[in-house]
N, C-alpha and C. Protein backbone atom coordinates (compact mmCIF):
# COMPACT_ATOMS: atom_id res chain seq x y z
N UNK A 1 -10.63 -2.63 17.45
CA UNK A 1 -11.24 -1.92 16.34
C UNK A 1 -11.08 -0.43 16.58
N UNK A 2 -10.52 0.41 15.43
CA UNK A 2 -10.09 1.82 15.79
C UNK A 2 -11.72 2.35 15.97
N UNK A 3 -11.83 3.64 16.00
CA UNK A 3 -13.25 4.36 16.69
C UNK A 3 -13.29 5.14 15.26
N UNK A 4 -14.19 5.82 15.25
CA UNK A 4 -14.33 6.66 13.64
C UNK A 4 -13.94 8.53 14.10
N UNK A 5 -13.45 8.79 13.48
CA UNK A 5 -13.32 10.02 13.98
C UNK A 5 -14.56 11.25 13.75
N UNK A 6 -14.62 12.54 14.11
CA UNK A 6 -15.72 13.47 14.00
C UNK A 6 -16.08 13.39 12.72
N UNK A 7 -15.24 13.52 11.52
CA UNK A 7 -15.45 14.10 10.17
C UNK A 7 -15.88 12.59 9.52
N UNK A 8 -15.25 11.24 10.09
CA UNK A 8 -15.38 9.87 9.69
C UNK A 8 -17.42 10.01 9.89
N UNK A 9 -17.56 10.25 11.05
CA UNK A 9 -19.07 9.97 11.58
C UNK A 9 -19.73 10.71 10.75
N UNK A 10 -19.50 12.23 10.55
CA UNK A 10 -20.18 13.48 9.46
C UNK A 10 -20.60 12.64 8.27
N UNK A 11 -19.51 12.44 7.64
CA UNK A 11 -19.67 11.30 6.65
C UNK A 11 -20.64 10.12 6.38
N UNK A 12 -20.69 9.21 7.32
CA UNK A 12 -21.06 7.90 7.28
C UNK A 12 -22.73 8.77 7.88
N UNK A 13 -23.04 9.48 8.50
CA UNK A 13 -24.57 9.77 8.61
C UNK A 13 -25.16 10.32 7.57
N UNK A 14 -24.48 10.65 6.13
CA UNK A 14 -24.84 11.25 4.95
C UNK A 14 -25.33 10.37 3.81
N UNK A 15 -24.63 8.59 4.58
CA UNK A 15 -24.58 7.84 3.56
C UNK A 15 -25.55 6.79 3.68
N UNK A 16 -26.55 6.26 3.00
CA UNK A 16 -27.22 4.96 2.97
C UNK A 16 -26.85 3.92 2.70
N UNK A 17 -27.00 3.01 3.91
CA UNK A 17 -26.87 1.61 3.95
C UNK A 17 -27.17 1.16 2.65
N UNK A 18 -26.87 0.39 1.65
CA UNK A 18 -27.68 -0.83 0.64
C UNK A 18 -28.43 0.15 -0.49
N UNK A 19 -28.04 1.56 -0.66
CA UNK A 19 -28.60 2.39 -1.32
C UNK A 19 -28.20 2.50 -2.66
N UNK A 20 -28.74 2.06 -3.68
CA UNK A 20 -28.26 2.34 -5.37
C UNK A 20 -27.60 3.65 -6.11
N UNK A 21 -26.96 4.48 -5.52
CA UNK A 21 -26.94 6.10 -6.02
C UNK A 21 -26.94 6.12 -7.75
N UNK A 22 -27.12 6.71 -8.11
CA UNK A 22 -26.68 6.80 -9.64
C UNK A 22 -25.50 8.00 -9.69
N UNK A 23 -24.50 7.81 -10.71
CA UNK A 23 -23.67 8.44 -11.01
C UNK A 23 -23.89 10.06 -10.32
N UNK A 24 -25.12 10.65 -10.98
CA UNK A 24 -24.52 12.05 -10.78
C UNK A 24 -24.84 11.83 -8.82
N UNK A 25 -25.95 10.93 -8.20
CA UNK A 25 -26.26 11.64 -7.05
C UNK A 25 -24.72 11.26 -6.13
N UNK A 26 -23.81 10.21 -6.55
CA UNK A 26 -22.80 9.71 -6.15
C UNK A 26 -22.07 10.64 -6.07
N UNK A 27 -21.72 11.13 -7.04
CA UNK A 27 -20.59 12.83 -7.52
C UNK A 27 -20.70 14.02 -6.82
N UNK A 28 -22.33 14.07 -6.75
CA UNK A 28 -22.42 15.50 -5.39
C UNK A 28 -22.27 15.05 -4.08
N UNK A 29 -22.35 13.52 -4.19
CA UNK A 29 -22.53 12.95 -2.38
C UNK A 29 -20.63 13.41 -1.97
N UNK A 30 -20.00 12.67 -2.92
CA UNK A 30 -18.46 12.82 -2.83
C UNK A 30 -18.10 14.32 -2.23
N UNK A 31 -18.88 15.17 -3.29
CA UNK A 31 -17.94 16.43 -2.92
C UNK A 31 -18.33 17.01 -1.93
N UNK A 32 -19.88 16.29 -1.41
CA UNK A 32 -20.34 17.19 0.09
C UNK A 32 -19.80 16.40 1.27
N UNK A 33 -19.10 15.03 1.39
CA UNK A 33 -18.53 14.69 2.39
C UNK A 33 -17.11 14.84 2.68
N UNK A 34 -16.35 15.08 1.16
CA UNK A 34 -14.94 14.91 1.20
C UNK A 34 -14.73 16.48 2.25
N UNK A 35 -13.33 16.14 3.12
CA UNK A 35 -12.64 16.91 4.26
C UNK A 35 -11.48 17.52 3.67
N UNK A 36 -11.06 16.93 2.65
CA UNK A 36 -9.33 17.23 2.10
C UNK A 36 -9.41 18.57 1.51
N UNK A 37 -8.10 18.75 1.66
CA UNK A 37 -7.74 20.63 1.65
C UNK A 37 -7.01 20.98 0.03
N UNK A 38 -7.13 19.37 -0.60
CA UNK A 38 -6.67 19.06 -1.98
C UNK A 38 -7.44 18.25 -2.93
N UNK A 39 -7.61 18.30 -4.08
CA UNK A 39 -7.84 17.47 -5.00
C UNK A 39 -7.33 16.05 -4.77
N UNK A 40 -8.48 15.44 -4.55
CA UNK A 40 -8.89 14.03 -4.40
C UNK A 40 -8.65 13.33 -5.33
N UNK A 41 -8.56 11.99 -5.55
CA UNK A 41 -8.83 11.54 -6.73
C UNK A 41 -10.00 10.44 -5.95
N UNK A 42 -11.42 9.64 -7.16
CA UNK A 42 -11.88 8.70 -6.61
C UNK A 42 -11.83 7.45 -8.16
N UNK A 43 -11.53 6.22 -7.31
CA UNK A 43 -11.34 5.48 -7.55
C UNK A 43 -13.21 4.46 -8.22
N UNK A 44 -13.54 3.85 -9.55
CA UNK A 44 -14.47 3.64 -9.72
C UNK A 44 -14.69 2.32 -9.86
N UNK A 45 -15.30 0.81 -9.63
CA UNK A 45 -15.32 -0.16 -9.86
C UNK A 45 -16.33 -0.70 -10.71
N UNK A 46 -16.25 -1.14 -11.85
CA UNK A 46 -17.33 -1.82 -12.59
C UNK A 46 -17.70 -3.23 -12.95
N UNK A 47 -18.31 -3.65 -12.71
CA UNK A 47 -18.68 -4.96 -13.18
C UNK A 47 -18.75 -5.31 -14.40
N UNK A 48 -18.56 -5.50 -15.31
CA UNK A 48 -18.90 -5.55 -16.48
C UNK A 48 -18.61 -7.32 -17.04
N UNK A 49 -18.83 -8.19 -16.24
CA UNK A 49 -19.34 -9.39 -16.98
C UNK A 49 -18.58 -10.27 -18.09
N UNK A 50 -17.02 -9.91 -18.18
CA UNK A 50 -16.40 -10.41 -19.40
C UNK A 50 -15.27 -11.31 -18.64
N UNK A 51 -14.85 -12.28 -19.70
CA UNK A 51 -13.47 -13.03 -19.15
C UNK A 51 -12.22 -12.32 -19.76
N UNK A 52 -11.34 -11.90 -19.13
CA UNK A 52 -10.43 -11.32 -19.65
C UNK A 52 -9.47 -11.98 -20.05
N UNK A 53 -9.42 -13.76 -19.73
CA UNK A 53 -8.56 -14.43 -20.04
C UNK A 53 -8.69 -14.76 -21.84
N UNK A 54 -10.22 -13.93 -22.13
CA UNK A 54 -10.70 -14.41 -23.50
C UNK A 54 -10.23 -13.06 -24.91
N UNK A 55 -9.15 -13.52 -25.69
CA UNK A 55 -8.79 -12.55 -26.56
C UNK A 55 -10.37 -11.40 -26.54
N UNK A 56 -11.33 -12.32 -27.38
CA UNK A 56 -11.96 -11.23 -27.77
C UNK A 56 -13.17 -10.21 -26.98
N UNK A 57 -12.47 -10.48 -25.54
CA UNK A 57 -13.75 -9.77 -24.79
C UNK A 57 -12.29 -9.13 -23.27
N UNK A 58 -11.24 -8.59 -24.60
CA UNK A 58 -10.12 -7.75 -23.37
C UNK A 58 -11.06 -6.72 -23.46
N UNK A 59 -10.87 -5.67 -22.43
CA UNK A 59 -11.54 -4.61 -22.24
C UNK A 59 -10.26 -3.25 -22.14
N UNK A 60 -10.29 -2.46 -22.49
CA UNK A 60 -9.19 -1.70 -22.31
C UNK A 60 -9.12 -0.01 -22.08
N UNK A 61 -9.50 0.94 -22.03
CA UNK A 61 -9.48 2.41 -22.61
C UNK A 61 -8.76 3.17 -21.86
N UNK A 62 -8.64 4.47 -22.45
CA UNK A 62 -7.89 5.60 -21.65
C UNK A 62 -8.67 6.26 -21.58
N UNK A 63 -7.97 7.28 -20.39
CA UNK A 63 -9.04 8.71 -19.79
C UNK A 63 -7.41 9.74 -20.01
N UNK A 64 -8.10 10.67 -20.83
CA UNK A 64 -7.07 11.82 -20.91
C UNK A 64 -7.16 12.77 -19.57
N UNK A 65 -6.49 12.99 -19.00
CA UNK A 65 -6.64 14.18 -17.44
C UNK A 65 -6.85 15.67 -17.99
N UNK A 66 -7.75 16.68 -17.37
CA UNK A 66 -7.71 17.60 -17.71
C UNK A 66 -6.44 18.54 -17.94
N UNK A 67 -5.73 18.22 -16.66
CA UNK A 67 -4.57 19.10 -16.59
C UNK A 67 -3.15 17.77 -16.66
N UNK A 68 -2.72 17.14 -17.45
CA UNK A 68 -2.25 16.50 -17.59
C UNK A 68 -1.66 15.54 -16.55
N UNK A 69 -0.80 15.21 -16.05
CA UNK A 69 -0.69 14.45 -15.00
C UNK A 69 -0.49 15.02 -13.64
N UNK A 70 -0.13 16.40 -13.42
CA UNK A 70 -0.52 17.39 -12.64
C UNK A 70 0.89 17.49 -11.78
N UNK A 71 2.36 16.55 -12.52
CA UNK A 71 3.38 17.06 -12.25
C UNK A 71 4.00 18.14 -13.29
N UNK A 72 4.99 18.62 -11.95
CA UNK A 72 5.72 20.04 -12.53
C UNK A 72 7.63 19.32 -12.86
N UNK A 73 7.31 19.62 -13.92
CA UNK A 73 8.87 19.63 -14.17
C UNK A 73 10.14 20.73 -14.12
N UNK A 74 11.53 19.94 -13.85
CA UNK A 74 12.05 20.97 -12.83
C UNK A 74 13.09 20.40 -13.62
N UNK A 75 14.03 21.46 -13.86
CA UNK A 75 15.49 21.00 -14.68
C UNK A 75 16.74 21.82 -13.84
N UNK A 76 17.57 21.29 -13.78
CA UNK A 76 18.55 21.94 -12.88
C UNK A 76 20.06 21.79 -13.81
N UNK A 77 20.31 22.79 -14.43
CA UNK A 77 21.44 22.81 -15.18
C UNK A 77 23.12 23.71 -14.38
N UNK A 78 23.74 22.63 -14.78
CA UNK A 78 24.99 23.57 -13.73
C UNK A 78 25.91 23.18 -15.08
């Protein structure tokens, strides 16, 4: 089993075992543990109770990005 590193441990003593956060206290917890020297992305999981094998209970939506997909395009003409 690997060991946790300094910033791994910083982390995990910030966080409660079996603890319910709600959205916003989740969002400030994120940005006071994250280490990265870049924009993160976090990943969200929901339960939401439906069969997806069932036409009328597909679930579907989009999220527009602030800054669009946050690649740079580059054209090289010779």
């Amino acid at each position: 089993m690997s060991k946790l590193t300094k910033n791994q441990k910083i982390a995990a003593a910030k966080i409660e075992a079996g603890k319910m956060y709600t959205l916003k206290e989740a969002t400030e917890l994120v940005k006071e543990i994250t280490m990265t020297k870049f924009e993160a992305s976090v990943d969200i999981d929901v339960r939401l109770g439906v069969d997806p094998r069932k036409a009328n209970q597909m679930v579907r939506g989009v999220v527009s990005l602030p800054c669009g997909t946050g690649k740079v395009v580059r054209v090289l003409c010779l």
